[in-house]
Structures are given as C-alpha cells and as structure tokens.
C-alpha atoms as a PDB file:
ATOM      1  CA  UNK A   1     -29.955 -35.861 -25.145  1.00  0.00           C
ATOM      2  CA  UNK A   2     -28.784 -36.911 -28.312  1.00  0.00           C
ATOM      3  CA  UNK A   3     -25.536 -38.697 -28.840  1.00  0.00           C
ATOM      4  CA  UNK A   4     -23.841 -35.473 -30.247  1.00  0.00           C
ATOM      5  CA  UNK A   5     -24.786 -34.111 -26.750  1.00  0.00           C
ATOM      6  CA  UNK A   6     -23.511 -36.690 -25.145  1.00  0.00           C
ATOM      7  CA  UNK A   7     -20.054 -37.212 -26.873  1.00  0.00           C
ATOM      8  CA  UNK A   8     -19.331 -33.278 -26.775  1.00  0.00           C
ATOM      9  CA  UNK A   9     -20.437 -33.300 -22.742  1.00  0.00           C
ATOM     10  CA  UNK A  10     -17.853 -36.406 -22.272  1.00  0.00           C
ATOM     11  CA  UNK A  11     -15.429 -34.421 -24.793  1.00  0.00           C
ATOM     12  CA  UNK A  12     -15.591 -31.170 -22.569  1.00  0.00           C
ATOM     13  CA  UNK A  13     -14.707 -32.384 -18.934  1.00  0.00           C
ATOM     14  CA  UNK A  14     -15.655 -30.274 -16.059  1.00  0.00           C
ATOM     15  CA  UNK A  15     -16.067 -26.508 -17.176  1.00  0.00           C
ATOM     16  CA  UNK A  16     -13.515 -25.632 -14.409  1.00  0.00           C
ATOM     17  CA  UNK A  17     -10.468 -27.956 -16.019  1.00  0.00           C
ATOM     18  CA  UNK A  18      -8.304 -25.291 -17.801  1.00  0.00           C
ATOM     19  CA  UNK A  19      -8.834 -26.504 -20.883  1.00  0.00           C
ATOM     20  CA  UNK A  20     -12.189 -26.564 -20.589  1.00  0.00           C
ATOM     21  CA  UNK A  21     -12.519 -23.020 -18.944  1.00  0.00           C
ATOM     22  CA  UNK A  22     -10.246 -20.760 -21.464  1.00  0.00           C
ATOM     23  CA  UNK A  23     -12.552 -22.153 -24.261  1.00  0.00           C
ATOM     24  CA  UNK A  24     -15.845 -21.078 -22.707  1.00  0.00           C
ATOM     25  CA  UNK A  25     -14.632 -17.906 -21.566  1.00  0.00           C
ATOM     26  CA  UNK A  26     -13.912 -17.316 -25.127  1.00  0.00           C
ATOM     27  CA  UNK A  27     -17.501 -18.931 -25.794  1.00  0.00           C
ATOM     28  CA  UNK A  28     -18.733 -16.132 -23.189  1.00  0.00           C
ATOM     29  CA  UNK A  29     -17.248 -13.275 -25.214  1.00  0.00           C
ATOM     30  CA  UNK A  30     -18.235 -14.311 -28.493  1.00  0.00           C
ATOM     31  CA  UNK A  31     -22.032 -14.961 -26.771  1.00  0.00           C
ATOM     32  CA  UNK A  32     -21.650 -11.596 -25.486  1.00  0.00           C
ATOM     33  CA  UNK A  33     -21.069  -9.937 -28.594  1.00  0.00           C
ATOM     34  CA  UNK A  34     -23.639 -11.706 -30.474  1.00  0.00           C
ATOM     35  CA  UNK A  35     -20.782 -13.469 -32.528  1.00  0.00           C
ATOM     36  CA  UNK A  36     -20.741 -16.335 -34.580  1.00  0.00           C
ATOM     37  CA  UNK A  37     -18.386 -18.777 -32.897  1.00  0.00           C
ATOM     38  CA  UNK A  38     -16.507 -19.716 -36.286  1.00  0.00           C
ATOM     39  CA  UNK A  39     -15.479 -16.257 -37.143  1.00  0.00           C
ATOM     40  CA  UNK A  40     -11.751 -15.393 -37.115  1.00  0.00           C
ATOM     41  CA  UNK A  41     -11.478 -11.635 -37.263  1.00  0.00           C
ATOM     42  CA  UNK A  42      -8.035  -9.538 -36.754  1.00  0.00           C
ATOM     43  CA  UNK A  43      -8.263  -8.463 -33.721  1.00  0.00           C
ATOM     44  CA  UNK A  44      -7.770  -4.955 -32.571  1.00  0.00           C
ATOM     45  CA  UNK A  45      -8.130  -5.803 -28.866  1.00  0.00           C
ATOM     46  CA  UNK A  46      -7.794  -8.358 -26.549  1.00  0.00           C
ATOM     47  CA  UNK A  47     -10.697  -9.784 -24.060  1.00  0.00           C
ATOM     48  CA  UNK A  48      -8.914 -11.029 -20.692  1.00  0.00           C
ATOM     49  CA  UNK A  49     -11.660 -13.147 -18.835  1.00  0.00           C
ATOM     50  CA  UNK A  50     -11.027 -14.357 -15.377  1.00  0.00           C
ATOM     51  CA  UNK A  51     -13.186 -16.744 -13.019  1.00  0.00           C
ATOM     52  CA  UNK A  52     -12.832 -14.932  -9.991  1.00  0.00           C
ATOM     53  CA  UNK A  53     -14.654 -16.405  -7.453  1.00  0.00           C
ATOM     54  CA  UNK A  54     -12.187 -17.789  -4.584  1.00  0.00           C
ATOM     55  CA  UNK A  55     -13.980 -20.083  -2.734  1.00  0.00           C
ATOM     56  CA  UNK A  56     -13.829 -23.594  -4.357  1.00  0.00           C
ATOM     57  CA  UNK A  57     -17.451 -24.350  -2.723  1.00  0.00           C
ATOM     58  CA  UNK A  58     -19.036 -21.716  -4.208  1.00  0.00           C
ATOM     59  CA  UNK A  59     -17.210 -21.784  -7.928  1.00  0.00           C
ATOM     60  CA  UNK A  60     -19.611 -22.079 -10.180  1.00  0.00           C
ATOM     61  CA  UNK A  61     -18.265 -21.087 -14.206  1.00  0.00           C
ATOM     62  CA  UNK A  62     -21.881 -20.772 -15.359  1.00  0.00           C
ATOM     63  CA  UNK A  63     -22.765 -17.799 -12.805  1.00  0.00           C
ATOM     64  CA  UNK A  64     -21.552 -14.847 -14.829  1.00  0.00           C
ATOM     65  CA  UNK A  65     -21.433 -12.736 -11.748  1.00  0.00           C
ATOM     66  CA  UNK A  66     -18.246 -14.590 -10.892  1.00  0.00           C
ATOM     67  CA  UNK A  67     -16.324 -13.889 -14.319  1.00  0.00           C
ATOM     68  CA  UNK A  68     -14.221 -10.362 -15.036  1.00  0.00           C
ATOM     69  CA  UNK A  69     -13.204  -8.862 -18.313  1.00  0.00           C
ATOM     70  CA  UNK A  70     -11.009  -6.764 -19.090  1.00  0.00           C
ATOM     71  CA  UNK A  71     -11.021  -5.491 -22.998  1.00  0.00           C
ATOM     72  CA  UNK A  72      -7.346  -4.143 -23.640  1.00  0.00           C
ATOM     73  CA  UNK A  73      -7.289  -2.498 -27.434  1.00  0.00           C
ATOM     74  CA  UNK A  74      -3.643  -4.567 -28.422  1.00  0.00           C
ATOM     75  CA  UNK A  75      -1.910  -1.314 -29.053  1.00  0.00           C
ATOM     76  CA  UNK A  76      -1.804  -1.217 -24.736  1.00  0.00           C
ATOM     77  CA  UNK A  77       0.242  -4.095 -24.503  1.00  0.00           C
ATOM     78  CA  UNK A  78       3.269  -3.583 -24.613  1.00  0.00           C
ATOM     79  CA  UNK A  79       5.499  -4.915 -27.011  1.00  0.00           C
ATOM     80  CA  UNK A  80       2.919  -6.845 -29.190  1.00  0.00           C
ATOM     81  CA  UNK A  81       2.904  -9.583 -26.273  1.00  0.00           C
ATOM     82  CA  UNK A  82      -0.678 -11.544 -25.918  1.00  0.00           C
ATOM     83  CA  UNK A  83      -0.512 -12.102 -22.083  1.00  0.00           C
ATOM     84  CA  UNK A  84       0.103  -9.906 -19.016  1.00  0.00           C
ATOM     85  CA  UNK A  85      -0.299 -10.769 -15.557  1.00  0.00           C
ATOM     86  CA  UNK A  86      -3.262 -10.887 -13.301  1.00  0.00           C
ATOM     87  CA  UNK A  87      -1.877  -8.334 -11.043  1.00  0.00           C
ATOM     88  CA  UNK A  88      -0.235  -5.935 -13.745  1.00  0.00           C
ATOM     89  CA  UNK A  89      -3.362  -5.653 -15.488  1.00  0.00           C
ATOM     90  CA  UNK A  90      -5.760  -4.579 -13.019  1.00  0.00           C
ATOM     91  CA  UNK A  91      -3.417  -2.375 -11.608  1.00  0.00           C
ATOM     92  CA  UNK A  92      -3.483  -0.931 -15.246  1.00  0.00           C
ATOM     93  CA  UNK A  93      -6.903  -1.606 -16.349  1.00  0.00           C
ATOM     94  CA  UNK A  94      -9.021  -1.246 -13.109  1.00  0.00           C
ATOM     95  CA  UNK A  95     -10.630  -4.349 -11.108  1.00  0.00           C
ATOM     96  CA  UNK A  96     -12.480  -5.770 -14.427  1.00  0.00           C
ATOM     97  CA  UNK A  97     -15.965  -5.390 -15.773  1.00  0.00           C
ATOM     98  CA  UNK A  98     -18.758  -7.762 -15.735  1.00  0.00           C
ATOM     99  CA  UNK A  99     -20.599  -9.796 -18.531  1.00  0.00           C
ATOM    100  CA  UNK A 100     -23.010  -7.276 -19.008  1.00  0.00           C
ATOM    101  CA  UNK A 101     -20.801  -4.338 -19.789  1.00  0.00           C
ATOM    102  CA  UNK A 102     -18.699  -6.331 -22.153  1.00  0.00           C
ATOM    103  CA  UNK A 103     -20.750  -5.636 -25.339  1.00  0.00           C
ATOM    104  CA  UNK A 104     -20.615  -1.897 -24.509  1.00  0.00           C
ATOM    105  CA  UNK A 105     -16.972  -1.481 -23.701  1.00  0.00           C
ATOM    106  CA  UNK A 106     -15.781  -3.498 -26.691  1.00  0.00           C
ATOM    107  CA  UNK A 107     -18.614  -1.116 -28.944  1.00  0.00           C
ATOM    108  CA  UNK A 108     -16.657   1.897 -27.270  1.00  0.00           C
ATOM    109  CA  UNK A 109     -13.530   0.765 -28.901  1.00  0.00           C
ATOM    110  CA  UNK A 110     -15.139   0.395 -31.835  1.00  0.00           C
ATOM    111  CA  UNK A 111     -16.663   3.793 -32.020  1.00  0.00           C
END
C-alpha cells in the first residue's frame, strides 16, 4: 500500500461515520453512472442514497444490496428544498431501488 493509500485510509475513518458514508454514497452514484468523480454538472435531479440495513452486526457499507436510491428529478421537491425526509419520500417515491437499477432510472429521466 503506498503512502497515498495509507494517508487517504487514515483520512477516511470508518465508511459508516457520517462523514465518511454521505461521501461514498455519492462515490456509489457517480460509480454507477460511469462518472468522473470531479465533474460538477447542474443537476436536474437528485440521488437520495440510504444504508438500510438495521442490524448493526450485519452493516456492512460495501454490500450494495444494503443501500437504496431514490432518483427524484428536482422539479418533485417541493419548493426548490434539497432534503426531504426518510419517511415522506418513500411514501412518495416507493421503497427505493437498488444499485443496479440506478443507471437505468437516472437514463429514464434523461430520455
């Protein structure tokens, strides 16, 4: 492991620290999509990522099966605001999607 490696493993923390996790889940989406990490676009809708598992012995933030997205185009949310709750949006989006269907839902938007 070099010492790049090394420093930016120390730098990180534990991937389930919240300031750890929000950054990979972004990570995740920008994987997902095939997407250089440095790009800033204007976005025309919002990926909401969640690590969902529940129990802490089985959390694990590098199983994919335990993260849901939910792509919201930002003309949804209501009154420009970048945040909703966990509750009100699946009860308006639907339980989530998994890793896999994320490049496909946000290339439906797209289309």
């Amino acid at each position: 492991m070099s010492d790049l490696d090394a420093f930016l493993r120390w730098n990180s923390g534990h991937l389930l620290e919240n300031r750890t996790r929000g950054a990979y889940a972004e990570w995740l989406v920008h994987r997902a999509l095939g997407l250089d990490s440095g790009e800033h676009r204007v976005a025309s809708a919002y990926v909401f990522c969640l690590l969902a598992e529940q129990d802490p012995e089985l959390v694990d933030p590098q199983d994919l099966s335990q993260w849901r997205f939910w792509v919201v185009p930002t003309g949804k949310l209501h009154g420009g605001r970048k945040s909703i709750g966990l509750q009100p949006l699946i009860r308006a989006y639907g339980p989530g999607i998994s890793y896999e269907e994320l490049p496909d839902s946000i290339e439906a938007l797209r289309a």
